[in-house]
Protein backbone atom coordinates (compact mmCIF):
# COMPACT_ATOMS: atom_id res chain seq x y z
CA UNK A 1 13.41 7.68 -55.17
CA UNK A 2 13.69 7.83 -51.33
CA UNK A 3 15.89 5.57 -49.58
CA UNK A 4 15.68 4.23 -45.95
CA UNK A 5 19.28 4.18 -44.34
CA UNK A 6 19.36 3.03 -40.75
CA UNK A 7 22.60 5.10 -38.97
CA UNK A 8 23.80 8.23 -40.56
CA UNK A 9 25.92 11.40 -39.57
CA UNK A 10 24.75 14.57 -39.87
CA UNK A 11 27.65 15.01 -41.99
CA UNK A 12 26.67 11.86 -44.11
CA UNK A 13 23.08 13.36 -44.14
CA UNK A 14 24.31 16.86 -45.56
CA UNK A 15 25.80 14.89 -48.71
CA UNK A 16 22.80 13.14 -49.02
CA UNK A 17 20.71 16.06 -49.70
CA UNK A 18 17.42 15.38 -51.46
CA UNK A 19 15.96 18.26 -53.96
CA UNK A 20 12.81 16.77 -52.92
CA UNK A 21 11.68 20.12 -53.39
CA UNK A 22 12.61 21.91 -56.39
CA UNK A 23 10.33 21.32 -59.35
CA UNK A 24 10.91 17.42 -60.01
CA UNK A 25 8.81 15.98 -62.56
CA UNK A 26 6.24 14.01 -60.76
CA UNK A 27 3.75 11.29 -61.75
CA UNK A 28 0.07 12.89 -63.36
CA UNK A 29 -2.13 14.33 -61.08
CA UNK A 30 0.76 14.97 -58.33
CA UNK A 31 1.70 18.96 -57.68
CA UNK A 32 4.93 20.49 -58.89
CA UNK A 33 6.24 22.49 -55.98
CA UNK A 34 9.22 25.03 -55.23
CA UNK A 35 9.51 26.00 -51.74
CA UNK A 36 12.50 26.79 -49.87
CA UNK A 37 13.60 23.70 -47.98
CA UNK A 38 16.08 20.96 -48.97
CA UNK A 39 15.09 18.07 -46.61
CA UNK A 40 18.05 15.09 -46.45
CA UNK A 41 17.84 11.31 -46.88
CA UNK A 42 15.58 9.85 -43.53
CA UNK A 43 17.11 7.38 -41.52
CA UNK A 44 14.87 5.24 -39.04
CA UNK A 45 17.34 3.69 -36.49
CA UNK A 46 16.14 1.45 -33.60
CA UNK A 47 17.07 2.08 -29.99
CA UNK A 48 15.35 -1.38 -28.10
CA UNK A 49 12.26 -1.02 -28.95
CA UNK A 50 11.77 2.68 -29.94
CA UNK A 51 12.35 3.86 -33.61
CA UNK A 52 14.05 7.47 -34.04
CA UNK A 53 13.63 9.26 -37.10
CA UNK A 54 16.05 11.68 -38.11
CA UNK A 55 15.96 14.32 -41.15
CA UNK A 56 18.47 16.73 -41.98
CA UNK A 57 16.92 20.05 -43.11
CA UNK A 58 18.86 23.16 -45.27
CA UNK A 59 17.10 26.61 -45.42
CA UNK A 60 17.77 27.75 -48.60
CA UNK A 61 17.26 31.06 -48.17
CA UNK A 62 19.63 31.61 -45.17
CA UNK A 63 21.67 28.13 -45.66
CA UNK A 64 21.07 27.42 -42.00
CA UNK A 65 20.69 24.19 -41.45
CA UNK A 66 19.47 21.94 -38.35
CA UNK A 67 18.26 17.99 -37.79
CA UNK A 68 15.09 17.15 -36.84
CA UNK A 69 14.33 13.75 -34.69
CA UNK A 70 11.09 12.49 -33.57
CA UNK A 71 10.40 8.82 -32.13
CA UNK A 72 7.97 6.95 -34.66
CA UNK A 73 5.94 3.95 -35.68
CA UNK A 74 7.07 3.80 -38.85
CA UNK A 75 9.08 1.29 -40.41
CA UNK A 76 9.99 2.42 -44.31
CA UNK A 77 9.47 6.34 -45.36
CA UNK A 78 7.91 5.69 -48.52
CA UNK A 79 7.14 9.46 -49.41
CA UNK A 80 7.98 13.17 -47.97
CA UNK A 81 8.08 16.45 -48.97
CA UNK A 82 7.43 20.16 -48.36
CA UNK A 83 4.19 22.22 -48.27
CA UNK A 84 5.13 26.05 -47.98
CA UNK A 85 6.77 25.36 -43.85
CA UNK A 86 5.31 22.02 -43.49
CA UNK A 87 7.33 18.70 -44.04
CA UNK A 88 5.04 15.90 -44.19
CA UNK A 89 6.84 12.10 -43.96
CA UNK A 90 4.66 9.15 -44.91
CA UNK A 91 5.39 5.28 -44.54
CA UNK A 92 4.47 1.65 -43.34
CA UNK A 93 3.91 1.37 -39.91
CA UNK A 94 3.96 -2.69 -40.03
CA UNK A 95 -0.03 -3.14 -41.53
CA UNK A 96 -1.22 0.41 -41.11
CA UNK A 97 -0.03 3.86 -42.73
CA UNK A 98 1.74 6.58 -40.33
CA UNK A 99 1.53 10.47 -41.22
CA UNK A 100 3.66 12.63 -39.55
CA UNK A 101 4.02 16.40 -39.80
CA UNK A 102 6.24 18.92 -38.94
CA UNK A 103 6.64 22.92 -38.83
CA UNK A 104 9.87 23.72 -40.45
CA UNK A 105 9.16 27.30 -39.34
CA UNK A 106 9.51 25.63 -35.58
CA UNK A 107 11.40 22.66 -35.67
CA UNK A 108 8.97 20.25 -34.25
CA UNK A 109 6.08 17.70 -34.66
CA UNK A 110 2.51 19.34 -34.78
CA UNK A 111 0.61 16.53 -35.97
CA UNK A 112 0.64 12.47 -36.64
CA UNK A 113 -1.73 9.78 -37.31
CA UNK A 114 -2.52 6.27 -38.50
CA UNK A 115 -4.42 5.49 -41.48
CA UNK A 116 -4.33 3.23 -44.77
CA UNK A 117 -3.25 4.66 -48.66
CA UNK A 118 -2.52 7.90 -47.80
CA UNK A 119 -1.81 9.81 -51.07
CA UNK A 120 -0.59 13.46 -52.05
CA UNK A 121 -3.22 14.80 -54.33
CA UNK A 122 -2.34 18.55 -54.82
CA UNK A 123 0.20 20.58 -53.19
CA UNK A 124 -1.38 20.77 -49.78
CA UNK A 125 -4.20 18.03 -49.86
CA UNK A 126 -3.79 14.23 -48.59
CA UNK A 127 -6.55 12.11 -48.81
CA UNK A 128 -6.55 8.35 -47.34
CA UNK A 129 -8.63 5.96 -45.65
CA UNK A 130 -9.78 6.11 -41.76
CA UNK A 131 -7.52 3.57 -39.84
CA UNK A 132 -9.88 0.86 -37.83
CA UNK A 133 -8.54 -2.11 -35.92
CA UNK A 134 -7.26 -5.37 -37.49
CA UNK A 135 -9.20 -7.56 -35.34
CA UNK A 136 -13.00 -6.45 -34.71
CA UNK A 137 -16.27 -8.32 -34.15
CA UNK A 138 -17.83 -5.25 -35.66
CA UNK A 139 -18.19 -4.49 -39.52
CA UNK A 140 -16.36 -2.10 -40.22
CA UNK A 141 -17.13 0.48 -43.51
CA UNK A 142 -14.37 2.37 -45.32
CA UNK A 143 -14.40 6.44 -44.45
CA UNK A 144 -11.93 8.87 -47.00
CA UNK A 145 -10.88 11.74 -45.17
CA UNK A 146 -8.60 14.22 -46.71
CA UNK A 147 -6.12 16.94 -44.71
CA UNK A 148 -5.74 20.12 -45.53
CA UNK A 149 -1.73 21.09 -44.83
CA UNK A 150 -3.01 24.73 -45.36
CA UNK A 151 -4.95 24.39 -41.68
CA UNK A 152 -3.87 23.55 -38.57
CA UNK A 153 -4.31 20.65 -36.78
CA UNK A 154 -7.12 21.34 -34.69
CA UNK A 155 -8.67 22.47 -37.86
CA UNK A 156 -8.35 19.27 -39.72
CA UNK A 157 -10.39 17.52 -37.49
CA UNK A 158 -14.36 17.43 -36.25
CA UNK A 159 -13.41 17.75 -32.67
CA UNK A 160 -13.54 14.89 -30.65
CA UNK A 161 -10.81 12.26 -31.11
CA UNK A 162 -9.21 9.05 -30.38
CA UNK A 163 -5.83 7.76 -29.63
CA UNK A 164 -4.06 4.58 -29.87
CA UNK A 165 -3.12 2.47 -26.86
CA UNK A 166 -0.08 4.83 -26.37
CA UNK A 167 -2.00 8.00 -26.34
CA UNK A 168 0.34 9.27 -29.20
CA UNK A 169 -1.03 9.06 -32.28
CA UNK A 170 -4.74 10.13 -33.72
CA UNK A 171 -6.38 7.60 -35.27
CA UNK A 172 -9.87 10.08 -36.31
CA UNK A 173 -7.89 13.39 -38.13
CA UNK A 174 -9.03 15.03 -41.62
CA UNK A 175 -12.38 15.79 -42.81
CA UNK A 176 -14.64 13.00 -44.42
CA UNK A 177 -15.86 12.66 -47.91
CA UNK A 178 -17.06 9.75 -48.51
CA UNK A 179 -19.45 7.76 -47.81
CA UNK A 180 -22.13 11.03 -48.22
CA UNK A 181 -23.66 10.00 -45.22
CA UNK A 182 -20.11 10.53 -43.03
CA UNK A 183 -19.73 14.02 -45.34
CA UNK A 184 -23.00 15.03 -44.70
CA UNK A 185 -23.03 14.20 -40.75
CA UNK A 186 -19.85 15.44 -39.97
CA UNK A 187 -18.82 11.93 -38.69
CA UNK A 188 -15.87 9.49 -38.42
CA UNK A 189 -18.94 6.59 -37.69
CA UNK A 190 -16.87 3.16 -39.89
CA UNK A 191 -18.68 0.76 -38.07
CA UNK A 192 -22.06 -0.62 -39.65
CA UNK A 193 -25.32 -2.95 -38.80
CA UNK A 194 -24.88 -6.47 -39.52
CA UNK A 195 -27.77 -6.26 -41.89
CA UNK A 196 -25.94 -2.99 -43.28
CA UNK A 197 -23.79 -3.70 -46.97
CA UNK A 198 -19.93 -2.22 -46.45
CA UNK A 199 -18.37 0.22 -48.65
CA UNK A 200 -14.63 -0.52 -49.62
CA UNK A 201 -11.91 1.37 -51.16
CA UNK A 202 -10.87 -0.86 -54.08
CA UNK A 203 -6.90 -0.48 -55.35
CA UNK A 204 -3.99 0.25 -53.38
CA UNK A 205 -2.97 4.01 -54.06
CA UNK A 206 -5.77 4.27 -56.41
CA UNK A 207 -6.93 7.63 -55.34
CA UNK A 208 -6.15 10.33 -58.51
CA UNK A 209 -6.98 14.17 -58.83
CA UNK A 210 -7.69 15.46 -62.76
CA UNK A 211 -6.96 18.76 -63.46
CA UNK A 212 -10.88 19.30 -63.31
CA UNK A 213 -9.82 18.94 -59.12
CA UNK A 214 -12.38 16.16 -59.56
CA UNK A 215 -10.82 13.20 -57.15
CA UNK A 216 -11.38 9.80 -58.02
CA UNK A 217 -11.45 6.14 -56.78
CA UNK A 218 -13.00 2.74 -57.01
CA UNK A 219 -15.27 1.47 -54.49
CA UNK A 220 -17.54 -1.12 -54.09
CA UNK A 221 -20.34 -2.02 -52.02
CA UNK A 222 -21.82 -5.74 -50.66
CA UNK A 223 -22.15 -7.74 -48.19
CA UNK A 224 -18.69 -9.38 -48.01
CA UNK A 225 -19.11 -12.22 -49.86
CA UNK A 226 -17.83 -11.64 -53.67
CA UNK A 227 -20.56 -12.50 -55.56
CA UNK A 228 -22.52 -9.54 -53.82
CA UNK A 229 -20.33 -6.84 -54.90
CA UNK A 230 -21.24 -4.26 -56.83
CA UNK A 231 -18.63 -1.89 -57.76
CA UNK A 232 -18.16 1.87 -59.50
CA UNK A 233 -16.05 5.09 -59.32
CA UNK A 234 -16.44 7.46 -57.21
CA UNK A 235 -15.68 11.24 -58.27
CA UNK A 236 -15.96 14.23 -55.91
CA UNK A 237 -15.97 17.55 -57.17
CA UNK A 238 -13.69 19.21 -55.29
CA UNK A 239 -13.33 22.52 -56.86
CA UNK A 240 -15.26 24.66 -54.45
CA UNK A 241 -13.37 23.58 -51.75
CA UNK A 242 -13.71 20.37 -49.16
CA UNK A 243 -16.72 21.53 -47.18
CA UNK A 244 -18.43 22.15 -50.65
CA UNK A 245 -17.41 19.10 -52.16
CA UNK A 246 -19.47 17.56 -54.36
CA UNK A 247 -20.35 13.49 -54.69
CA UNK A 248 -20.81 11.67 -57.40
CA UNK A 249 -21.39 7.96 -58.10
CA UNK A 250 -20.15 6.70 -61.38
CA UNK A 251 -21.07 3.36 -63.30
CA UNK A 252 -18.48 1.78 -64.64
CA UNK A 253 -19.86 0.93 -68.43
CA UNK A 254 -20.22 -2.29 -69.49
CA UNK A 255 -21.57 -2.02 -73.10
CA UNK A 256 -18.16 -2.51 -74.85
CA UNK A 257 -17.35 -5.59 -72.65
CA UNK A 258 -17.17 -8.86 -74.88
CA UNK A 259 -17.72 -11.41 -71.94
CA UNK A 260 -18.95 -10.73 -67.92
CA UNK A 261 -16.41 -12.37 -65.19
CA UNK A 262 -17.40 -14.64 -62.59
CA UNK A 263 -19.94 -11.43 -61.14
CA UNK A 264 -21.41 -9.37 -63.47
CA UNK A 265 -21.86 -6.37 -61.19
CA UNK A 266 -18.16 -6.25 -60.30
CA UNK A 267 -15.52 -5.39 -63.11
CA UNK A 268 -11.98 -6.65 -62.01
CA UNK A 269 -9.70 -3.57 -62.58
CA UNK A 270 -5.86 -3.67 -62.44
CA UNK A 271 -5.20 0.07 -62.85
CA UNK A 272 -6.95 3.48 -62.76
CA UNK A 273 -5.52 5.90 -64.96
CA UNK A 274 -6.19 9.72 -65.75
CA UNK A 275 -7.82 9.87 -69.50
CA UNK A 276 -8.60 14.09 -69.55
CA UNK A 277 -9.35 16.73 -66.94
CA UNK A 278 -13.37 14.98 -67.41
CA UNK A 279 -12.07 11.16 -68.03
CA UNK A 280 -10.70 8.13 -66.37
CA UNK A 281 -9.08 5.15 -68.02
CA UNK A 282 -9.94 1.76 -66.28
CA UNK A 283 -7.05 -1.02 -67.24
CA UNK A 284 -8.79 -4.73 -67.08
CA UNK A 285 -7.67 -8.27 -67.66
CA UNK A 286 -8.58 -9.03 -71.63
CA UNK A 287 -8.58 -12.76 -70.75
CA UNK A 288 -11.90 -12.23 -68.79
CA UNK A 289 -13.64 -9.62 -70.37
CA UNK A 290 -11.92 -9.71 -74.23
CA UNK A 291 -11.30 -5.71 -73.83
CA UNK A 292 -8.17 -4.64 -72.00
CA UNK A 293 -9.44 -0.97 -71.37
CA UNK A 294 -12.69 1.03 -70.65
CA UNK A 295 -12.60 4.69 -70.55
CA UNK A 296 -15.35 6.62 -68.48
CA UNK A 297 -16.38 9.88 -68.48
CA UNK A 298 -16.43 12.16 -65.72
CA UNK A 299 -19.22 14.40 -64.39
């Protein structure tokens, strides 16, 4: 587990080394990984009102070592770790998500942005949820994007972006999946009609990969108001690669169910879990629906 400390040493750092790179056992669905970098305990420290971040980094093959410091958003590292030369740091920026990478090979920054549930999903592939403002007379849709730390930067996005007030940090990065209608355009469009249902992600960190590199989610589609949602899985068949991806919409089967909550069309779910490389396991409260489990296949 990664810890935040606010002021360290380098010296301090160097004891602190994390193996946060050597073959760990890792939670289902998340890559094992053995690449040549041991990456030290982050600190965030505040200077007024700028936040440093500081990592101490060990080449294992030539036990050089060197710090690397970057002013951030963030305010907790909650993940980070090391694709081939890229060190990738994740965490809260106060109600958003911050990404920020780094070339190990260089010692410096080559990408950031802001976005919401950002999760590891294979060695080199991140997928999340487009940021959008907190405060917005427009109805706004959820996008997934995913990032490919095998490509570049310029290559993990469509082309034209935008920045945040500071000019910083990218708030449009990644290629979309989902909705079809943002993977088939090519578009980071979140904003929809007022007559127009939204499409939500459902589940904090609820995004999983099988080993069938089919990736998974809940999402659910209304108007807003609860008793118009209507939601199901949604698996994309990513074995031929993102720009091949594949979309499919999954019901989530009710035939076992012993009573229907409050809206039929939308089954509460506490958990999703990985069944098989072709199944999902869906954890529900028994107490509404008298089962405390539905498993569904995968296409």
């Amino acid at each position: 587990m990664l810890t935040k400390i606010h002021i360290a040493s380098s010296s301090f750092l160097i004891l602190l080394l994390l193996c946060v790179t050597l073959g760990c056992n890792v939670a289902h669905g998340q890559p094992r990984f053995q690449p040549q970098w041991l990456i030290g305990t982050p600190s965030l420290t505040k200077h007024g009102e700028t936040t440093v971040l500081q990592l101490h980094v060990v080449n294992k093959s030539d036990e050089s070592y060197f710090d690397l410091t970057d002013i951030v958003a963030l305010t907790t590292v909650d993940n980070i770790f090391v694709y081939r030369n890229r060190l990738t740091v994740m965490g809260k920026a106060n109600n958003v998500n911050e990404v920020i990478i780094f070339d190990l090979s260089t010692k410096r920054q080559i990408d950031s942005f802001y976005c919401y549930q950002p999760t590891r999903i294979s060695d080199s592939l991140l997928v999340y949820v487009e940021w959008s403002p907190n405060h917005t007379p427009e109805r706004v849709t959820d996008v997934v994007l995913i990032y490919d730390l095998a490509l570049s930067p310029n290559e993990n996005r469509l082309g034209n972006t935008i920045t945040n007030d500071s000019g910083q940090t990218d708030v449009r990065v990644g290629i979309p999946i989902y909705p079809e209608s943002n993977f088939v355009r090519r578009s980071y469009a979140n904003v929809v009609a007022d007559n127009e249902d939204v499409t939500s992600v459902v589940g904090l960190s609820s995004f999983i990969m099988l080993e069938s590199k089919r990736l998974v989610f809940i999402s659910a589609t209304g108007s807003g108001d609860f008793r118009t949602l209507h939601n199901y899985l949604v698996a994309i068949d990513l074995s031929n690669g993102i720009r091949q991806a594949r979309i499919n919409i999954v019901p989530i089967p009710k035939n076992n169910l012993k009573r229907t909550g409050e809206n039929p069309e939308f089954i509460q779910i506490s958990q999703l879990q990985a069944e098989s490389a072709h199944s999902v396991r869906l954890l529900i409260p028994e107490a509404i629906y008298g089962v405390s489990e539905i498993i569904v296949p995968i296409p």
